[in-house]
PDB file of N, CA and C in Angstrom:
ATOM      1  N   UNK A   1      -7.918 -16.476  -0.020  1.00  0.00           N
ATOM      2  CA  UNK A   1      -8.413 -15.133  -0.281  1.00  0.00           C
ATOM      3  C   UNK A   1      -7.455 -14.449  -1.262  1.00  0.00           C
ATOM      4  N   UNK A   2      -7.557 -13.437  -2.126  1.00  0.00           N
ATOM      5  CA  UNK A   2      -7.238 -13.267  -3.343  1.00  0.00           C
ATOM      6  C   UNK A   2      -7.845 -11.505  -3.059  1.00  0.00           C
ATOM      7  N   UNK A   3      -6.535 -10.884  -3.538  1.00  0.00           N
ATOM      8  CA  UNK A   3      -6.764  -9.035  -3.431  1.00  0.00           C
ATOM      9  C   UNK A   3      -8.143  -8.813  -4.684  1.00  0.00           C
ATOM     10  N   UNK A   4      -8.830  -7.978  -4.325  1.00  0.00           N
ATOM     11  CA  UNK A   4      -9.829  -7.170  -5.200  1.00  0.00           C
ATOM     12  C   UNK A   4      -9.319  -6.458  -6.358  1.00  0.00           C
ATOM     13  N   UNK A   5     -10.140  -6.440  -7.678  1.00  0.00           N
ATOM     14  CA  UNK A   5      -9.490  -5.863  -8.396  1.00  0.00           C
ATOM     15  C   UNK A   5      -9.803  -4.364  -7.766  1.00  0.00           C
ATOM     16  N   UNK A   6     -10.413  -3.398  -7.341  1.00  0.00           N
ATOM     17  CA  UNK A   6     -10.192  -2.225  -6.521  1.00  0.00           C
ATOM     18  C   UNK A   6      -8.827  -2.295  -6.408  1.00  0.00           C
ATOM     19  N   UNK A   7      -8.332  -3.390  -5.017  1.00  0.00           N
ATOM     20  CA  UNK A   7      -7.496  -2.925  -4.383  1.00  0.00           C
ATOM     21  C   UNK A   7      -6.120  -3.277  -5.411  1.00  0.00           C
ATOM     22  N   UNK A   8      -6.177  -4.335  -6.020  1.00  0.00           N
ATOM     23  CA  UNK A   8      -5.053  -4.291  -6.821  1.00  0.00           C
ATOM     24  C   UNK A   8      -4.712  -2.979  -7.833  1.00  0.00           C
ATOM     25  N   UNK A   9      -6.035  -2.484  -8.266  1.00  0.00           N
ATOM     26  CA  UNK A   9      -5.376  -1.209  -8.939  1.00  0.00           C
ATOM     27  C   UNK A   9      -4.823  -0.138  -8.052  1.00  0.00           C
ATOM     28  N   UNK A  10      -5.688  -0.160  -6.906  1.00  0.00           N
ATOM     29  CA  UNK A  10      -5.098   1.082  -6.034  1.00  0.00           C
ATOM     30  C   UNK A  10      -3.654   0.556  -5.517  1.00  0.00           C
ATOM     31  N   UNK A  11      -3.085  -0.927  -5.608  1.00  0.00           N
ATOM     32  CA  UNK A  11      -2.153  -0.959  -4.721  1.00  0.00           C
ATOM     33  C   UNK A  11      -1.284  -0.374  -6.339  1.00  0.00           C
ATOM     34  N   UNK A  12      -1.310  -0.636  -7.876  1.00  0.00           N
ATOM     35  CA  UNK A  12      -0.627   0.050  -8.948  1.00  0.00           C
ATOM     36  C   UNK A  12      -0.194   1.466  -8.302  1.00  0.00           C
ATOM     37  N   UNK A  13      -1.468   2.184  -8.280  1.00  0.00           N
ATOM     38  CA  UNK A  13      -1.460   3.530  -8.351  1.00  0.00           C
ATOM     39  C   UNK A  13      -0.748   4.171  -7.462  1.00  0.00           C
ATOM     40  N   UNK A  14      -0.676   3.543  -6.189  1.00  0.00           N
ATOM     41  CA  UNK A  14       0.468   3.915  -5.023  1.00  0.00           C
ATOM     42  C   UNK A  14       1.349   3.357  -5.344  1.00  0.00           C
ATOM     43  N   UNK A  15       2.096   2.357  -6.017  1.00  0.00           N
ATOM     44  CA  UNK A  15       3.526   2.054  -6.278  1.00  0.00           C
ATOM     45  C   UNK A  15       3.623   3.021  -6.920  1.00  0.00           C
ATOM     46  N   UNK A  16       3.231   3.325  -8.216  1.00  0.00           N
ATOM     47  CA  UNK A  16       3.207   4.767  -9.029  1.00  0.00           C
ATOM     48  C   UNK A  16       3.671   5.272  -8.513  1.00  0.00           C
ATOM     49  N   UNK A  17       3.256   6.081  -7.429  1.00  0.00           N
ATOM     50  CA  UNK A  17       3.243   7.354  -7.226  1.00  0.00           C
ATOM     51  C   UNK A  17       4.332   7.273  -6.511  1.00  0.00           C
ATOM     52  N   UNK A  18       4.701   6.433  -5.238  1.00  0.00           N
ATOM     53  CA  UNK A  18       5.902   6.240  -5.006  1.00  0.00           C
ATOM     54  C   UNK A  18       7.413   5.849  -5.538  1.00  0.00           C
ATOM     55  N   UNK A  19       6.934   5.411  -6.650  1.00  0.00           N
ATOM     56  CA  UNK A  19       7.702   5.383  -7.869  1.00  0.00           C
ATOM     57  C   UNK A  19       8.850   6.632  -8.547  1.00  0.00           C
ATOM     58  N   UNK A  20       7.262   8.006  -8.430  1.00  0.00           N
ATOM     59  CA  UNK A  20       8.024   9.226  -9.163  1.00  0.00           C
ATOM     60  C   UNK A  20       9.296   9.660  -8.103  1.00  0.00           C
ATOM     61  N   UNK A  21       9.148   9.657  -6.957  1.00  0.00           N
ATOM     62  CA  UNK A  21       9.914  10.517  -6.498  1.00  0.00           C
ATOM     63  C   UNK A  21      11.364   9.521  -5.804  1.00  0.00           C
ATOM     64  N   UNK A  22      11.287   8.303  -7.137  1.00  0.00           N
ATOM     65  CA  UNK A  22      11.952   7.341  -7.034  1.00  0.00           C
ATOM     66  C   UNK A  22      12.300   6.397  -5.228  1.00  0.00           C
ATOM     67  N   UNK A  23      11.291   6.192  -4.749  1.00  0.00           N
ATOM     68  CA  UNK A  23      11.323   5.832  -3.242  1.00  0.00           C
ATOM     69  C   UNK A  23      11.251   4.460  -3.721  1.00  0.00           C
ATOM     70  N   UNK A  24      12.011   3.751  -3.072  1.00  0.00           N
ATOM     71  CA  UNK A  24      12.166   1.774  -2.987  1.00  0.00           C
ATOM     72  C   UNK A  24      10.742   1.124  -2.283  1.00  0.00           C
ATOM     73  N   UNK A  25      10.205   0.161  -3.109  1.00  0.00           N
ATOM     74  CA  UNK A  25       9.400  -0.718  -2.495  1.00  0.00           C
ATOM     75  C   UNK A  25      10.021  -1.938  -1.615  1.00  0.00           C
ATOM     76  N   UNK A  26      10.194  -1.084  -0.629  1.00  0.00           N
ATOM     77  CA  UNK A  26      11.014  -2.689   0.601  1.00  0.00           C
ATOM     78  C   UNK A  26       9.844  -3.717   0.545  1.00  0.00           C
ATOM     79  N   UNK A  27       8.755  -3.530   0.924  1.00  0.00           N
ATOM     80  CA  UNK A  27       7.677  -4.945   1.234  1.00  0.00           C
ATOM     81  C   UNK A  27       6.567  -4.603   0.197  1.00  0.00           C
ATOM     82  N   UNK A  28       6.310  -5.737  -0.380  1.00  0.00           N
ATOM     83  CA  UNK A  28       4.484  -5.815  -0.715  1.00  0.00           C
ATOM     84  C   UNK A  28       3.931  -6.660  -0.422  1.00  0.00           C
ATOM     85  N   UNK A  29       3.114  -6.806   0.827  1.00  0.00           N
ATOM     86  CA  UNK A  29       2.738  -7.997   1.303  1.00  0.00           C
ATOM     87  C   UNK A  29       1.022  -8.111   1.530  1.00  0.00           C
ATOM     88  N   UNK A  30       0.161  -9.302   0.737  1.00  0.00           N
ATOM     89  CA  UNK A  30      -1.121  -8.806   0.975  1.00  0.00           C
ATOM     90  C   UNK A  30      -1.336 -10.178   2.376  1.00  0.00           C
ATOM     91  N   UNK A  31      -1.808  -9.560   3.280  1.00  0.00           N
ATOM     92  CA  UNK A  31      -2.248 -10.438   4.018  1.00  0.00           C
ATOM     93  C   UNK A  31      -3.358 -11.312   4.043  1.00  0.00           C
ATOM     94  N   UNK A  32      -3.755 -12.411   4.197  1.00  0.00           N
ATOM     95  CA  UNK A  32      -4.825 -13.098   3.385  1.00  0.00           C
ATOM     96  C   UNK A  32      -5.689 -13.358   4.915  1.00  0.00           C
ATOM     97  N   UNK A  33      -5.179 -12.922   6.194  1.00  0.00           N
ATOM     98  CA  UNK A  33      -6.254 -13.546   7.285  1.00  0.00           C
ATOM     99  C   UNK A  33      -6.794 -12.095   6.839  1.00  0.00           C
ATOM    100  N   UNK A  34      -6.437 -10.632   6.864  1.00  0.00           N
ATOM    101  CA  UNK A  34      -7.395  -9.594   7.342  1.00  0.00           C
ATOM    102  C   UNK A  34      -7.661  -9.013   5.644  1.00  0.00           C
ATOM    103  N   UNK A  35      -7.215  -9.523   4.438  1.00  0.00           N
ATOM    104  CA  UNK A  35      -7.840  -8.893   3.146  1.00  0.00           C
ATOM    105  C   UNK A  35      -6.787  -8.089   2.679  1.00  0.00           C
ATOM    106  N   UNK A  36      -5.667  -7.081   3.487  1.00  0.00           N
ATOM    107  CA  UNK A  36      -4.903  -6.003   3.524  1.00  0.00           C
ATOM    108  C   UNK A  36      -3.691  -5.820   2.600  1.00  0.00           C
ATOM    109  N   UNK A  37      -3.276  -4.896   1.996  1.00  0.00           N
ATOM    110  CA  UNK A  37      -2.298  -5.211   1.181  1.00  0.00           C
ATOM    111  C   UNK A  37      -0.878  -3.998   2.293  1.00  0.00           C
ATOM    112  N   UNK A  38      -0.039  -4.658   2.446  1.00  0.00           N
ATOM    113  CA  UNK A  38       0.962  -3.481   2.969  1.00  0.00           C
ATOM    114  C   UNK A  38       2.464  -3.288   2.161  1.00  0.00           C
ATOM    115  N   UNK A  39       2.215  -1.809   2.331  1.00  0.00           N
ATOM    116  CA  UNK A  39       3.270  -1.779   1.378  1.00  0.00           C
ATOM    117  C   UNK A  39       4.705  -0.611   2.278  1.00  0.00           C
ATOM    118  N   UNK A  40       5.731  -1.052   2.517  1.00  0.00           N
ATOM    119  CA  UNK A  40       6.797   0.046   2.631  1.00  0.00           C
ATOM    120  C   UNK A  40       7.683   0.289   1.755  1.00  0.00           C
ATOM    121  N   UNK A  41       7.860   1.293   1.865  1.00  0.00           N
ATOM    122  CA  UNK A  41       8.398   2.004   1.098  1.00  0.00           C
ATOM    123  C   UNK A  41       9.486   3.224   1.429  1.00  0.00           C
ATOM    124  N   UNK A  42      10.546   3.170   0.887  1.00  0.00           N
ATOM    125  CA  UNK A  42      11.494   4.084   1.721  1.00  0.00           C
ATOM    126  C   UNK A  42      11.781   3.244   3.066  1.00  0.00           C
ATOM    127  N   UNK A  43      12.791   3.983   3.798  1.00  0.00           N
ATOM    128  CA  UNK A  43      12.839   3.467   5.156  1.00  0.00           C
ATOM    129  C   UNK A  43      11.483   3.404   6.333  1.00  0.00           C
ATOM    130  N   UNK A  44      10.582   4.344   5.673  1.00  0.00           N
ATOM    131  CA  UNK A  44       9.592   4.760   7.022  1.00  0.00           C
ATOM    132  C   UNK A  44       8.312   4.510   6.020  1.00  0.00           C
ATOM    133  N   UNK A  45       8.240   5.136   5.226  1.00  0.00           N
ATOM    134  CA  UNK A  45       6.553   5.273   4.302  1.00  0.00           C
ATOM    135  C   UNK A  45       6.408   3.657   4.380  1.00  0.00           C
ATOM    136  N   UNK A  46       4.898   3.277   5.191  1.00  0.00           N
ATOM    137  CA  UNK A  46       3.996   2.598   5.421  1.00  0.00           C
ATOM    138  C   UNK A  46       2.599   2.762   4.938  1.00  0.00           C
ATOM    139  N   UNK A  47       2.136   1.957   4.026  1.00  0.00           N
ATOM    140  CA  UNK A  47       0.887   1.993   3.640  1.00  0.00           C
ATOM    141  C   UNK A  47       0.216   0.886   3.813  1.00  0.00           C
ATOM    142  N   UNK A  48      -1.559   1.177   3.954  1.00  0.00           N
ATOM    143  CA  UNK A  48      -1.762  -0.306   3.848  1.00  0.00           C
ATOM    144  C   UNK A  48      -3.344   0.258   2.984  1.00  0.00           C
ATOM    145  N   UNK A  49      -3.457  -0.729   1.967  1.00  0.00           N
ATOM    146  CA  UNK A  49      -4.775  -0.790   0.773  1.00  0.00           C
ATOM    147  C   UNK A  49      -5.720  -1.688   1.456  1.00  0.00           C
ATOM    148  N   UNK A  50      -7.019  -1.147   1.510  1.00  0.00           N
ATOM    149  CA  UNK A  50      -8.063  -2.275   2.309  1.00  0.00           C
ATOM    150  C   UNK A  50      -8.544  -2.642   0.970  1.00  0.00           C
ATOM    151  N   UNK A  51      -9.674  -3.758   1.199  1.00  0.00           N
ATOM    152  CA  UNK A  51      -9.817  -4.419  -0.097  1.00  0.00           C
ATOM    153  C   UNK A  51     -10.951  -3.944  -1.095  1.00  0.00           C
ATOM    154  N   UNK A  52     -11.983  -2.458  -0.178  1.00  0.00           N
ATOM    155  CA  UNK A  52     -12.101  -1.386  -1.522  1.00  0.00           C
ATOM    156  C   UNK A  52     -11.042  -0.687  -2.316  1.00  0.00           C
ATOM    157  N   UNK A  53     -10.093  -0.641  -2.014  1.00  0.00           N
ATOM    158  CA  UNK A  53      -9.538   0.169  -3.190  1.00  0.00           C
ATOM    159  C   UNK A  53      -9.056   1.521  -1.919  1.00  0.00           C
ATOM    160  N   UNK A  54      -9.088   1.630  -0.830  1.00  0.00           N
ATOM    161  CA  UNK A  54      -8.682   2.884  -0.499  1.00  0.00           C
ATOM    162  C   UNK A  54      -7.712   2.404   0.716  1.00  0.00           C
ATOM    163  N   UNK A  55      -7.041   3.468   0.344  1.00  0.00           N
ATOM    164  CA  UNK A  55      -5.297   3.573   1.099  1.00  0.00           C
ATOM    165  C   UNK A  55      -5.183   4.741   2.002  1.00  0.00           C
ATOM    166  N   UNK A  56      -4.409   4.114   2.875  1.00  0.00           N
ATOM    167  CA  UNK A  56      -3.992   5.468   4.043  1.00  0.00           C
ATOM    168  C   UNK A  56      -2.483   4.832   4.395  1.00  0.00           C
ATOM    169  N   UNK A  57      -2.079   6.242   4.709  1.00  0.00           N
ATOM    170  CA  UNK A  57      -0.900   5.843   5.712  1.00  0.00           C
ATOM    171  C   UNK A  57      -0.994   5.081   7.034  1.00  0.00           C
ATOM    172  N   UNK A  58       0.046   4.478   7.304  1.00  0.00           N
ATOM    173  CA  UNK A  58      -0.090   3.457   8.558  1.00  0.00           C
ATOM    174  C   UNK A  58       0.470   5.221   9.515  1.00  0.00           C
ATOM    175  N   UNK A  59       0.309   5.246  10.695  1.00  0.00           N
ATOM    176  CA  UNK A  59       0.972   6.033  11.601  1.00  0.00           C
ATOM    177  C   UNK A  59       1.490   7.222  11.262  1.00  0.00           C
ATOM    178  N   UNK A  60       0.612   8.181  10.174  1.00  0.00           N
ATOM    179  CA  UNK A  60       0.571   9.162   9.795  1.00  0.00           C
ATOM    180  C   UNK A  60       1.061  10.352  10.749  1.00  0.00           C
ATOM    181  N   UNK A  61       1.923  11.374  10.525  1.00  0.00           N
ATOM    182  CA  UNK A  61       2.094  12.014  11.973  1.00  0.00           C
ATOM    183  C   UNK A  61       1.353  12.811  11.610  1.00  0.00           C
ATOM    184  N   UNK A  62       0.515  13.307  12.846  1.00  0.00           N
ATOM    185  CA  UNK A  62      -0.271  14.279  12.560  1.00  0.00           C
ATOM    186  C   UNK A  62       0.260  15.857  12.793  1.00  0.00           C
ATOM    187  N   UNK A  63      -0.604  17.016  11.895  1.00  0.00           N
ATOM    188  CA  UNK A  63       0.194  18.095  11.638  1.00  0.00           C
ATOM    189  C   UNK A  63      -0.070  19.329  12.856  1.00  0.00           C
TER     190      UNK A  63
END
């Protein structure tokens, strides 16, 4: 299994962005049993890209 181009651009666009406010990409890992791309970042920022193209935080605290 092989990431979507969706999700490969969206996984760009979140390195980007995590990029500006200069935060470290510790992992980029796409998982090939569930499609998923995960990405941390910083000590805590957890993301994960499904294979449309859309991203959420893993364990978002809520406000």
């Amino acid at each position: 299994m092989l990431p979507t181009i969706e999700q490969a651009l969206a996984c760009v666009r979140v390195c980007q962005m995590l990029s500006n406010p200069y935060k470290d990409i510790r992992l980029f890992r796409f998982d090939d049993r569930t499609g998923q791309v995960y990405i941390l970042a910083g000590d805590e920022l957890q993301i994960i890209v499904l294979s449309n193209g859309i991203w959420d935080f893993v364990n978002e605290p809520e406000l």
